[in-house]
C-alpha atoms as a PDB file:
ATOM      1  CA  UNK A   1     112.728  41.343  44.470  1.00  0.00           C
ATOM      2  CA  UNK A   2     110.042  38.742  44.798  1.00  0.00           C
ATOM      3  CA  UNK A   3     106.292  37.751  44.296  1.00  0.00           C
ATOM      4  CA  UNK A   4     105.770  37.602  48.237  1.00  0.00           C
ATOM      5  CA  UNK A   5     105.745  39.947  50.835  1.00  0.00           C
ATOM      6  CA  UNK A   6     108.601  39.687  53.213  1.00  0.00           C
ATOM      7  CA  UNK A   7     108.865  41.370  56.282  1.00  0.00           C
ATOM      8  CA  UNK A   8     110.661  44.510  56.307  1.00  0.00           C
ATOM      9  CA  UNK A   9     113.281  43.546  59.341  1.00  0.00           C
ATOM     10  CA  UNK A  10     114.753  40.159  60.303  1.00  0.00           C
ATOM     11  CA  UNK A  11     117.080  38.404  62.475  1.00  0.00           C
ATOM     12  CA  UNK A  12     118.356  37.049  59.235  1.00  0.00           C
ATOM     13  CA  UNK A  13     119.174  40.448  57.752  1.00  0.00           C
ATOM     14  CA  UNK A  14     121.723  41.397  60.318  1.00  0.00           C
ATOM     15  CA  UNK A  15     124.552  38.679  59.084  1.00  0.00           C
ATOM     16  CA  UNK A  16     123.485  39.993  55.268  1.00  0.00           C
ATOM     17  CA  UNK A  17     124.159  43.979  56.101  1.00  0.00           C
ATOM     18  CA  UNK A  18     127.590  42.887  57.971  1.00  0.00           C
ATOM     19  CA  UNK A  19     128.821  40.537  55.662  1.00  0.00           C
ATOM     20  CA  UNK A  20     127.450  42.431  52.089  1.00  0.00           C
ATOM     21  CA  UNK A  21     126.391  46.231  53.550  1.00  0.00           C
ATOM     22  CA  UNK A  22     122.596  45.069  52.006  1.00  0.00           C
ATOM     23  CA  UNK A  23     120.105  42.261  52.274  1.00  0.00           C
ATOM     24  CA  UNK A  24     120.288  39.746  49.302  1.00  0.00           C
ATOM     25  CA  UNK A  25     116.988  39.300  47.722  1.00  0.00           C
ATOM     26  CA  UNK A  26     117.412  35.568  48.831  1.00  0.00           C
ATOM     27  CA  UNK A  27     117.389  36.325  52.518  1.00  0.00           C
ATOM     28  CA  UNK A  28     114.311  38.391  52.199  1.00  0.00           C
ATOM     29  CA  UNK A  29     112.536  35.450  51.163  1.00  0.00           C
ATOM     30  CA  UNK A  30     113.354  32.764  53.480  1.00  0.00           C
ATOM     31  CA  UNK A  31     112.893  35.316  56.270  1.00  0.00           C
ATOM     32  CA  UNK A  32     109.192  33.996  55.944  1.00  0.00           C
ATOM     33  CA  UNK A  33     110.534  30.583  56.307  1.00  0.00           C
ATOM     34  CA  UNK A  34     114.103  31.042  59.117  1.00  0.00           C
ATOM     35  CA  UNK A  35     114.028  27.363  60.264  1.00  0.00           C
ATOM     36  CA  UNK A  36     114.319  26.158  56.861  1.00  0.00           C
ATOM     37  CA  UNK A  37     116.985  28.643  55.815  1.00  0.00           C
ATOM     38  CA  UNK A  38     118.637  27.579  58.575  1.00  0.00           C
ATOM     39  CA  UNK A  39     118.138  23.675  58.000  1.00  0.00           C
ATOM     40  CA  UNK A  40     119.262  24.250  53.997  1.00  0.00           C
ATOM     41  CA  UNK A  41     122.127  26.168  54.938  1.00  0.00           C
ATOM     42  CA  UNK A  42     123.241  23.802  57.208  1.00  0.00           C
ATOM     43  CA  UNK A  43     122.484  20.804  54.585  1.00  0.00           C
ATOM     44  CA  UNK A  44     124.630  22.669  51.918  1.00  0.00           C
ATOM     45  CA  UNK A  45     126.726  23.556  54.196  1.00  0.00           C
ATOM     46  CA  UNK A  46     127.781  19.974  54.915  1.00  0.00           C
ATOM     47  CA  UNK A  47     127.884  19.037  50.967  1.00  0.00           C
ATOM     48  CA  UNK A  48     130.153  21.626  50.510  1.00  0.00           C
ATOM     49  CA  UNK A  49     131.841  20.558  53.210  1.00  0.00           C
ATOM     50  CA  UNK A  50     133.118  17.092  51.475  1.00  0.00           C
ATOM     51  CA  UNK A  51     133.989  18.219  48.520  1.00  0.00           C
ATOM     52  CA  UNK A  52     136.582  20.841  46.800  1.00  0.00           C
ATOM     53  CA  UNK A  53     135.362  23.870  46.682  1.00  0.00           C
ATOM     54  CA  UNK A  54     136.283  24.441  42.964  1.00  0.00           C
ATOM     55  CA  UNK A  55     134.511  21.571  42.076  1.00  0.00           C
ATOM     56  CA  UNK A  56     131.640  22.821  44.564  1.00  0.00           C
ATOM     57  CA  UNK A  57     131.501  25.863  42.582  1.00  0.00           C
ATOM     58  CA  UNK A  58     131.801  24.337  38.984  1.00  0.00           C
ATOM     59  CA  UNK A  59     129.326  21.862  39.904  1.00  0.00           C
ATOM     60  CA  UNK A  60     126.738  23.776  41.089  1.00  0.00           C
ATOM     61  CA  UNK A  61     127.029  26.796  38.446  1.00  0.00           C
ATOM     62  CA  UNK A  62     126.568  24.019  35.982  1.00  0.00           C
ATOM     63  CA  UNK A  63     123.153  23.304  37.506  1.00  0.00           C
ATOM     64  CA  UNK A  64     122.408  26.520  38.002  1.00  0.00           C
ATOM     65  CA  UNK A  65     122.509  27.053  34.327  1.00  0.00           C
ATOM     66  CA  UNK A  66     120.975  24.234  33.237  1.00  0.00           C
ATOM     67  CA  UNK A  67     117.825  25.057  35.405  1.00  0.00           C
ATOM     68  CA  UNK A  68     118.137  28.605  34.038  1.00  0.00           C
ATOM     69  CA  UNK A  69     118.247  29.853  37.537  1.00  0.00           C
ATOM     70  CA  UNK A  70     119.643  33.607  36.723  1.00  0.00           C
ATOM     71  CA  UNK A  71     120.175  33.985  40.429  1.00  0.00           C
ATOM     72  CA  UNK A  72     122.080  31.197  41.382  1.00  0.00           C
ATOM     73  CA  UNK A  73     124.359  31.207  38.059  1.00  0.00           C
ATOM     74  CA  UNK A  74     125.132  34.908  38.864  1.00  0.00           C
ATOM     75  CA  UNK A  75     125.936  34.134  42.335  1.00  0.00           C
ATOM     76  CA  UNK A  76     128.089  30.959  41.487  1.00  0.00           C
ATOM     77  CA  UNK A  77     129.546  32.735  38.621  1.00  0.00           C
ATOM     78  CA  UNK A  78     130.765  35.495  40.700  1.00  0.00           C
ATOM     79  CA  UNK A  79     132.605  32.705  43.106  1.00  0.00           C
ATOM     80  CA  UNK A  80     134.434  31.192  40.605  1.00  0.00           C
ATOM     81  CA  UNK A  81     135.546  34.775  38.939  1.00  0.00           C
ATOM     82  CA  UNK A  82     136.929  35.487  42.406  1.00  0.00           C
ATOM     83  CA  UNK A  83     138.310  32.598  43.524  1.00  0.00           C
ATOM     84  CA  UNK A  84     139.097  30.538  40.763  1.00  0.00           C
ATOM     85  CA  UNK A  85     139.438  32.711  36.888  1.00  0.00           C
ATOM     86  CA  UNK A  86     139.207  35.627  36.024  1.00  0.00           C
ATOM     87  CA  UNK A  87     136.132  37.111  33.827  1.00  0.00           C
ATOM     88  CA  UNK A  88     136.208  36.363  30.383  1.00  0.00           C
ATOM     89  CA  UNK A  89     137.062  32.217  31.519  1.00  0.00           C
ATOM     90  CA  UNK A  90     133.626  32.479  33.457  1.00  0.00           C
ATOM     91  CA  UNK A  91     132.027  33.883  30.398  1.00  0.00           C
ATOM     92  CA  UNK A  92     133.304  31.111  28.285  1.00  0.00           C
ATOM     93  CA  UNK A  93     132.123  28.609  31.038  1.00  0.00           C
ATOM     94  CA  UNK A  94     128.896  30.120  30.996  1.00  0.00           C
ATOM     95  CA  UNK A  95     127.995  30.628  27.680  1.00  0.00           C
ATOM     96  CA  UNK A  96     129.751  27.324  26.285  1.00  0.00           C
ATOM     97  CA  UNK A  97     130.443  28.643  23.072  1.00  0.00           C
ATOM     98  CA  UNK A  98     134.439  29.972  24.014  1.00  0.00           C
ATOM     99  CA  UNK A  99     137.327  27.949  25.297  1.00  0.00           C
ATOM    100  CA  UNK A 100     137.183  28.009  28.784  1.00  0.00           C
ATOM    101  CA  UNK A 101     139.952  25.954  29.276  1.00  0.00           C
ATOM    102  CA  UNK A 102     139.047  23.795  31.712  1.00  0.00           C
ATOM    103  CA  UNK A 103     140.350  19.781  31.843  1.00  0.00           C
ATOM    104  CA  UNK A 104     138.743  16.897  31.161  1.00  0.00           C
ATOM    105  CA  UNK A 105     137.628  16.029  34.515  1.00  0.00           C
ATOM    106  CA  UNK A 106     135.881  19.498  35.449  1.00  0.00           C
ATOM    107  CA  UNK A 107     134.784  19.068  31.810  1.00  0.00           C
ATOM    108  CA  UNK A 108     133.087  15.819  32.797  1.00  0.00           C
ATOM    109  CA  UNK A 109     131.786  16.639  36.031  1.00  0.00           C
ATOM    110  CA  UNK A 110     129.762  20.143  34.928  1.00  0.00           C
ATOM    111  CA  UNK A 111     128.711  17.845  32.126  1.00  0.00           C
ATOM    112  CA  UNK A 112     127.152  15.347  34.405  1.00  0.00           C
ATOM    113  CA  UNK A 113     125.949  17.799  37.024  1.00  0.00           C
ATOM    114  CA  UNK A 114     124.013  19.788  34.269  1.00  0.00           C
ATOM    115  CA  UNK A 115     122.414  16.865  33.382  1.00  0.00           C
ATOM    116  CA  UNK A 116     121.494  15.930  36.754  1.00  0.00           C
ATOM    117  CA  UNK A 117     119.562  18.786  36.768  1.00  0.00           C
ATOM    118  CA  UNK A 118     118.003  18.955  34.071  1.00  0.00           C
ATOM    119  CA  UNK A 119     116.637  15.050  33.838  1.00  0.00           C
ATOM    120  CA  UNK A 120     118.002  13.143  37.537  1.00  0.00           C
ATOM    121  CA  UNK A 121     115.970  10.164  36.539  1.00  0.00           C
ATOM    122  CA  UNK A 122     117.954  10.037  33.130  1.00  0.00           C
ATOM    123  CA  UNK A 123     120.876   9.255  34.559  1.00  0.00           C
ATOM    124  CA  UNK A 124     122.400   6.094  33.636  1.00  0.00           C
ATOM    125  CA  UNK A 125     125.212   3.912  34.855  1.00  0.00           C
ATOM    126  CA  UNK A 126     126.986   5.049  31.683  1.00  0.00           C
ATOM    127  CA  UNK A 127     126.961   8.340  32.676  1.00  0.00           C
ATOM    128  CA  UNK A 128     128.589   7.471  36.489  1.00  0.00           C
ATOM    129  CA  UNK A 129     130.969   5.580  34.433  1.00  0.00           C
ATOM    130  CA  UNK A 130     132.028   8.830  32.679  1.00  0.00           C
ATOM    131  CA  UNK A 131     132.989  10.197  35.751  1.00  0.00           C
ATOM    132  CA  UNK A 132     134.814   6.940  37.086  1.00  0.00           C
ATOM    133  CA  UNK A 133     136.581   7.498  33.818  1.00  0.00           C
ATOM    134  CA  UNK A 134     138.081  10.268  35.078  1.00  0.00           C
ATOM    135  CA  UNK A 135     139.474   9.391  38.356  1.00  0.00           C
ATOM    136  CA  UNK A 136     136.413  10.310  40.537  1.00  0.00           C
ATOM    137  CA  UNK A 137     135.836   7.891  43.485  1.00  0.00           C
ATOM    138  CA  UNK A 138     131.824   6.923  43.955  1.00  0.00           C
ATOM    139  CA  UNK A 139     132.114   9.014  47.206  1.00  0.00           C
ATOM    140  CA  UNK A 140     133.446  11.966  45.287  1.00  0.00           C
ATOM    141  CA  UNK A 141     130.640  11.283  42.071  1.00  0.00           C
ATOM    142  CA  UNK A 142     127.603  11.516  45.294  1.00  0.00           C
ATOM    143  CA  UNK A 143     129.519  14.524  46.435  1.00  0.00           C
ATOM    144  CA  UNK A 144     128.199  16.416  42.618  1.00  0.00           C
ATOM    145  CA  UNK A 145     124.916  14.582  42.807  1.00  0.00           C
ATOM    146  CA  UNK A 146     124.288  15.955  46.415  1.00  0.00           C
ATOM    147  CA  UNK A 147     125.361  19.806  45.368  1.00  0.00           C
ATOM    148  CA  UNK A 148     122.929  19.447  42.395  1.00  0.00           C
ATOM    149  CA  UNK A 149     119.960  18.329  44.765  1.00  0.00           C
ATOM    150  CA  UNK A 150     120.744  21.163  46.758  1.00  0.00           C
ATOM    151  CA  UNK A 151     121.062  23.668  44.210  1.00  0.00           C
ATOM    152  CA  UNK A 152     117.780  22.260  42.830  1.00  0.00           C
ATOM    153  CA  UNK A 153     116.254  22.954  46.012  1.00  0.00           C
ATOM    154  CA  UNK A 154     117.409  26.376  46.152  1.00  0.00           C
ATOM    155  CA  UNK A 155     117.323  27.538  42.873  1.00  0.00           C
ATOM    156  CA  UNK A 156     113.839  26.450  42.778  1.00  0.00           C
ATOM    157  CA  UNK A 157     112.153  28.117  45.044  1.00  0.00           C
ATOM    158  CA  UNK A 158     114.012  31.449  44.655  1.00  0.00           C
ATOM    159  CA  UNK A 159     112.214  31.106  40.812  1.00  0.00           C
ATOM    160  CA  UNK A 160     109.085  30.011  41.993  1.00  0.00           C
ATOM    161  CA  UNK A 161     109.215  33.314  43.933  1.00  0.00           C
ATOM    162  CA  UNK A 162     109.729  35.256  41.465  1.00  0.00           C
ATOM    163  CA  UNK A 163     112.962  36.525  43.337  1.00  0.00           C
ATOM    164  CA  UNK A 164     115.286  38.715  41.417  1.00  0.00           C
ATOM    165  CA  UNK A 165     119.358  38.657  41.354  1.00  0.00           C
ATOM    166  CA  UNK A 166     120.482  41.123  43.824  1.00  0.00           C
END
């Protein structure tokens, strides 16, 4: 579950057991923390917000994995296998050895958002350029950098925590 103790009933709990029938692991943890929940949720919220969703998704499961955040990948994973493709393409997009099949602009962008991730102040104007490349507008290039951040955020402390995929 995680490291800390969380307390054993919540206000945040209630939309978890309607929505899932159980409390994710995740909302155990920022029950010791509600007002920043709340102020994340609404940040991410917002990013997501501007974008596609599909590239939302893609974007963000690409940081996931490249902060080897076992949670979040899971999570976004499980999104795009029931939104977007069906299980063995997520595989492939996940483990990066199969064809997943995906163009050259999600290509690009899971490319770039991976190695936002990973190294943010490593990013060059050649890499933007990349994604200009492939049609994205500098609005729609922020739109990935912003998801990463927030995904950083998140996936971050859920590690730190030591909390578990539900």
């Amino acid at each position: 579950m995680t490291f800390l103790q969380t307390p054993g009933d919540d206000d945040l709990y209630r939309a978890d057991l309607d929505a899932n029938g159980y409390v994710a692991n995740y909302t155990k943890l920022f029950s010791l923390r509600p007002n920043v929940y709340s102020a994340w949720a609404g940040l991410n919220g917002a990013i997501k917000a501007g974008m596609d969703l599909r590239r939302y998704e893609l974007a963000t499961f690409a940081a996931a994995r490249a902060l080897k955040s076992s949670y979040c990948a899971l999570a976004h994973g499980k999104v795009l296998r029931d939104k977007f493709f069906d299980a063995s393409r997520v595989e492939a997009i996940a483990s990066g050895d199969g064809p997943a099949d995906l163009d050259p602009v999600d290509i690009a962008v899971m490319d770039f958002a991976g190695k936002v991730a990973r190294n943010a102040a490593g990013i060059t104007e050649a890499d933007v350029a990349v994604l200009r490349d492939h049609g994205l507008s500098d609005e729609d290039i922020f739109q990935v950098i912003l998801a990463v951040g927030a995904r950083c955020f998140f996936s971050t402390v859920l590690d730190a925590a030591g909390t578990q995929p539900d």
